[in-house]
C-alpha atoms as a PDB file:
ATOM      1  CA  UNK A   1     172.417 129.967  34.197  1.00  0.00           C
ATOM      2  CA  UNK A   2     171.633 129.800  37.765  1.00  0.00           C
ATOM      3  CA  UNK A   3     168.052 131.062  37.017  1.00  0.00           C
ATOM      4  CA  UNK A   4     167.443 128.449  34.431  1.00  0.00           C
ATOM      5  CA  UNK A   5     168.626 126.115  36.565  1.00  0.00           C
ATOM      6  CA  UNK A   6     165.998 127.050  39.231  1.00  0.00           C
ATOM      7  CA  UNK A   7     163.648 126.826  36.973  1.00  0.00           C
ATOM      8  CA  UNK A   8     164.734 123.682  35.706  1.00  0.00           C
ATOM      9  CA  UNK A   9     164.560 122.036  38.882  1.00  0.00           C
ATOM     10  CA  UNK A  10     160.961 123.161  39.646  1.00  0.00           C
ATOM     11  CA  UNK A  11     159.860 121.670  36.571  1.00  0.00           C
ATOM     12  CA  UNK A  12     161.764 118.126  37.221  1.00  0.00           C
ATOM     13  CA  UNK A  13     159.938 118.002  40.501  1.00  0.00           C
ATOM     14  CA  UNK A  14     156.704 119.145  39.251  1.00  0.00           C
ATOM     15  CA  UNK A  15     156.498 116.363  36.345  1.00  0.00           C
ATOM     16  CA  UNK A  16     158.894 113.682  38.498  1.00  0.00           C
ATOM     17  CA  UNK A  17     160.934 113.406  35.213  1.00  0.00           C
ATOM     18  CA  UNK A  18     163.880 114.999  33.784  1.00  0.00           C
ATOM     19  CA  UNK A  19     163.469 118.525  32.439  1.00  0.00           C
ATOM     20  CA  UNK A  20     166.296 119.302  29.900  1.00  0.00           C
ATOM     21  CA  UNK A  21     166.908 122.845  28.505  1.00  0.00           C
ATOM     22  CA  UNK A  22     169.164 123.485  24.747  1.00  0.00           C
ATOM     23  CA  UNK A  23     171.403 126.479  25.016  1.00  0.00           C
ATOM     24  CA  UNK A  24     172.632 129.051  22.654  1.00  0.00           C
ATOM     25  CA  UNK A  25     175.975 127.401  22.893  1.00  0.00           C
ATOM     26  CA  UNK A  26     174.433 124.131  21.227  1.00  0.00           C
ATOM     27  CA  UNK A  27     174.900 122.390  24.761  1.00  0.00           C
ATOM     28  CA  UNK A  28     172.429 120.961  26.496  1.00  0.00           C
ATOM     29  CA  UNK A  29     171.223 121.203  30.614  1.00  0.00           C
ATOM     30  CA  UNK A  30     169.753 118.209  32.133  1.00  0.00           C
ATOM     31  CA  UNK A  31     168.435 118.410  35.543  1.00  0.00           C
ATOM     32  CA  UNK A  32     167.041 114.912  37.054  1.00  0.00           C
ATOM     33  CA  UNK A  33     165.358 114.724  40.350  1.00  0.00           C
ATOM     34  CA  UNK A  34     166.046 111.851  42.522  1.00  0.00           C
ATOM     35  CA  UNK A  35     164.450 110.863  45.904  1.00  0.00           C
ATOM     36  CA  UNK A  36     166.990 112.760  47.981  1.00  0.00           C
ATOM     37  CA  UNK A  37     168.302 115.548  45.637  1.00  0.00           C
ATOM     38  CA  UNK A  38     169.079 115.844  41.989  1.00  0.00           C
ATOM     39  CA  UNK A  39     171.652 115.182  39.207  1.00  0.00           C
ATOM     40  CA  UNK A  40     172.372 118.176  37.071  1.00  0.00           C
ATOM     41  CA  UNK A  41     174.165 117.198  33.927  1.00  0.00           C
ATOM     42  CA  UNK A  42     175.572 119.461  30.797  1.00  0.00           C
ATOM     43  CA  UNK A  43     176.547 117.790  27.517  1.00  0.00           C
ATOM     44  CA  UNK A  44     176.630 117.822  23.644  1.00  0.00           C
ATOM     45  CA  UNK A  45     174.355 116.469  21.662  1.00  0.00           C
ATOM     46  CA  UNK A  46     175.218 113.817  19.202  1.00  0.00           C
ATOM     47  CA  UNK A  47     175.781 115.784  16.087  1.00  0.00           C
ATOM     48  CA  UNK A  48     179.278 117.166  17.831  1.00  0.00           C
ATOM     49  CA  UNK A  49     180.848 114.086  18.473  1.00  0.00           C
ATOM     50  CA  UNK A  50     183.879 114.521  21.439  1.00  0.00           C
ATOM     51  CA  UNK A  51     185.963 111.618  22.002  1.00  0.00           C
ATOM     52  CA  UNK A  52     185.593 110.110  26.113  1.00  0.00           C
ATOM     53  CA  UNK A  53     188.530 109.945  26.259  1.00  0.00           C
ATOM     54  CA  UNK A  54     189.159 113.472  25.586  1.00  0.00           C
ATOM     55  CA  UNK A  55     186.840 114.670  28.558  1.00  0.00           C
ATOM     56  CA  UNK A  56     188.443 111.315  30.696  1.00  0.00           C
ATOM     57  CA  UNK A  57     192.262 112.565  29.884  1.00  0.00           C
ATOM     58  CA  UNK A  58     191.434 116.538  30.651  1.00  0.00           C
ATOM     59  CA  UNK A  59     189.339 115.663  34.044  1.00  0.00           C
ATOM     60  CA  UNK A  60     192.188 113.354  34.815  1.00  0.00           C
ATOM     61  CA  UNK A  61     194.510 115.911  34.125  1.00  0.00           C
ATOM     62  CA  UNK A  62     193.407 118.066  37.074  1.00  0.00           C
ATOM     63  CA  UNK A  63     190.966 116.186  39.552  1.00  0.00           C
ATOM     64  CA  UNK A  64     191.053 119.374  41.921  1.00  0.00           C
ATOM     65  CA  UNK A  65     189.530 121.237  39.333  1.00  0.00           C
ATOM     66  CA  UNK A  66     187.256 118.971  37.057  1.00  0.00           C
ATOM     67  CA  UNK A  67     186.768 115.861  39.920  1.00  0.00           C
ATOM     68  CA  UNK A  68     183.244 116.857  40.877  1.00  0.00           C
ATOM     69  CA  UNK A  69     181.978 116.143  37.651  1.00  0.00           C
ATOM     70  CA  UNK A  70     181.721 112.443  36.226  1.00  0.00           C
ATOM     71  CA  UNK A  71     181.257 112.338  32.823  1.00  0.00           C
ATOM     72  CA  UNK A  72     178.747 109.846  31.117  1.00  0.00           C
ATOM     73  CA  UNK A  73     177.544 108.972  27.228  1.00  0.00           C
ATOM     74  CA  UNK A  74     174.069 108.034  26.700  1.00  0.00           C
ATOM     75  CA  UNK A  75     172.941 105.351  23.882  1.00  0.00           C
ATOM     76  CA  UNK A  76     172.477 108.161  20.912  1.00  0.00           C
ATOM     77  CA  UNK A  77     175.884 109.189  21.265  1.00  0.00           C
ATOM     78  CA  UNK A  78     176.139 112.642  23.392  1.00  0.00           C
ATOM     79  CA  UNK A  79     178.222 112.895  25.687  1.00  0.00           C
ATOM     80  CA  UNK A  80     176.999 114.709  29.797  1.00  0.00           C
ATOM     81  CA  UNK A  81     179.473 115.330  32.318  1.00  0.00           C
ATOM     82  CA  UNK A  82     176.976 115.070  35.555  1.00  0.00           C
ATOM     83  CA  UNK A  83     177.056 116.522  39.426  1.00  0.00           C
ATOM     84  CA  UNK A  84     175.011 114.808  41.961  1.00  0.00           C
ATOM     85  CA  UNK A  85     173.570 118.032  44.331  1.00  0.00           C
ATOM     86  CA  UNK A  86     172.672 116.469  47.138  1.00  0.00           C
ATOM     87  CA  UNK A  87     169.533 118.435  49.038  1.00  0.00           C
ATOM     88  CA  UNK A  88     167.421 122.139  48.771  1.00  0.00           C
ATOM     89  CA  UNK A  89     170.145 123.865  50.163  1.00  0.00           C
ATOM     90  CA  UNK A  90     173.045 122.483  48.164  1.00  0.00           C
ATOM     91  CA  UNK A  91     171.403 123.138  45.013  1.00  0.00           C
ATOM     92  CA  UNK A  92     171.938 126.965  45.475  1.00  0.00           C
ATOM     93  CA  UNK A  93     175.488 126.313  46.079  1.00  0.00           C
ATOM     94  CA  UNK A  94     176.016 125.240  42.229  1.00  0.00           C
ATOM     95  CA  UNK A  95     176.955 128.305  41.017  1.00  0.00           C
ATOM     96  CA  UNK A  96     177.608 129.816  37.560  1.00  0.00           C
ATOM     97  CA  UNK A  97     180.896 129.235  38.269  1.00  0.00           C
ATOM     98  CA  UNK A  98     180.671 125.553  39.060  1.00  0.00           C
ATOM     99  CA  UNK A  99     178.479 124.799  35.584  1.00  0.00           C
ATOM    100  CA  UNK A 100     182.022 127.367  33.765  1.00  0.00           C
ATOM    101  CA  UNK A 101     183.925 124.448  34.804  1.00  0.00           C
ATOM    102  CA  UNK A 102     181.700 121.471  33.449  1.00  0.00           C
ATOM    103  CA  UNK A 103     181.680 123.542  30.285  1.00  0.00           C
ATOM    104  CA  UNK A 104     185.446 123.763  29.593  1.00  0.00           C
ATOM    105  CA  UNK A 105     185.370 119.795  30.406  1.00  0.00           C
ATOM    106  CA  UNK A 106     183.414 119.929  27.268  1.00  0.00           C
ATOM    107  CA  UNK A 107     185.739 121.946  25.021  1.00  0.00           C
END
């Protein structure tokens, strides 16, 4: 994931807009590149409905854990929980393990 991530983030920066990837999984990778770093979001897409409150209650439920990752519902329904990586060297430092944890905010 860290790969596609990479590449992700090159094409983001290359177009200025976001570059979004669909995964095996059904979820989806969003990477959005700001002036000063980027946002890197994973989510579901519409068709698998999750309540908010669900991802609110379990993040809430252990802060230490799921904290870093603020969770967000665009207009057609799906449902992101998103990290803001601040500059070029940060963005290395969100790991595989790091995008585990977004991912079992989603489940």
């Amino acid at each position: 994931m860290e790969e596609l991530l990479k590449t992700l983030l090159h094409e983001a920066r290359l177009q200025r807009a976001a570059a979004m990837q669909r995964l095996d999984n059904g979820l989806h990778v969003l990477v959005y590149p700001l002036t000063h770093g980027v946002i890197v979001a994973l989510g579901i897409p519409p068709d698998r409905p999750l309540p908010p409150r669900d991802v609110l209650r379990k993040r809430s439920s252990d802060l230490a854990r799921y904290g870093a990752w603020l969770p967000a519902m665009f207009n057609d329904g799906s449902l992101y929980v998103l990290r803001r990586v601040g500059g070029q060297d940060d963005e290395a430092s969100l790991t595989d393990a790091a995008l585990a944890v977004a991912e079992e905010l989603l489940n």
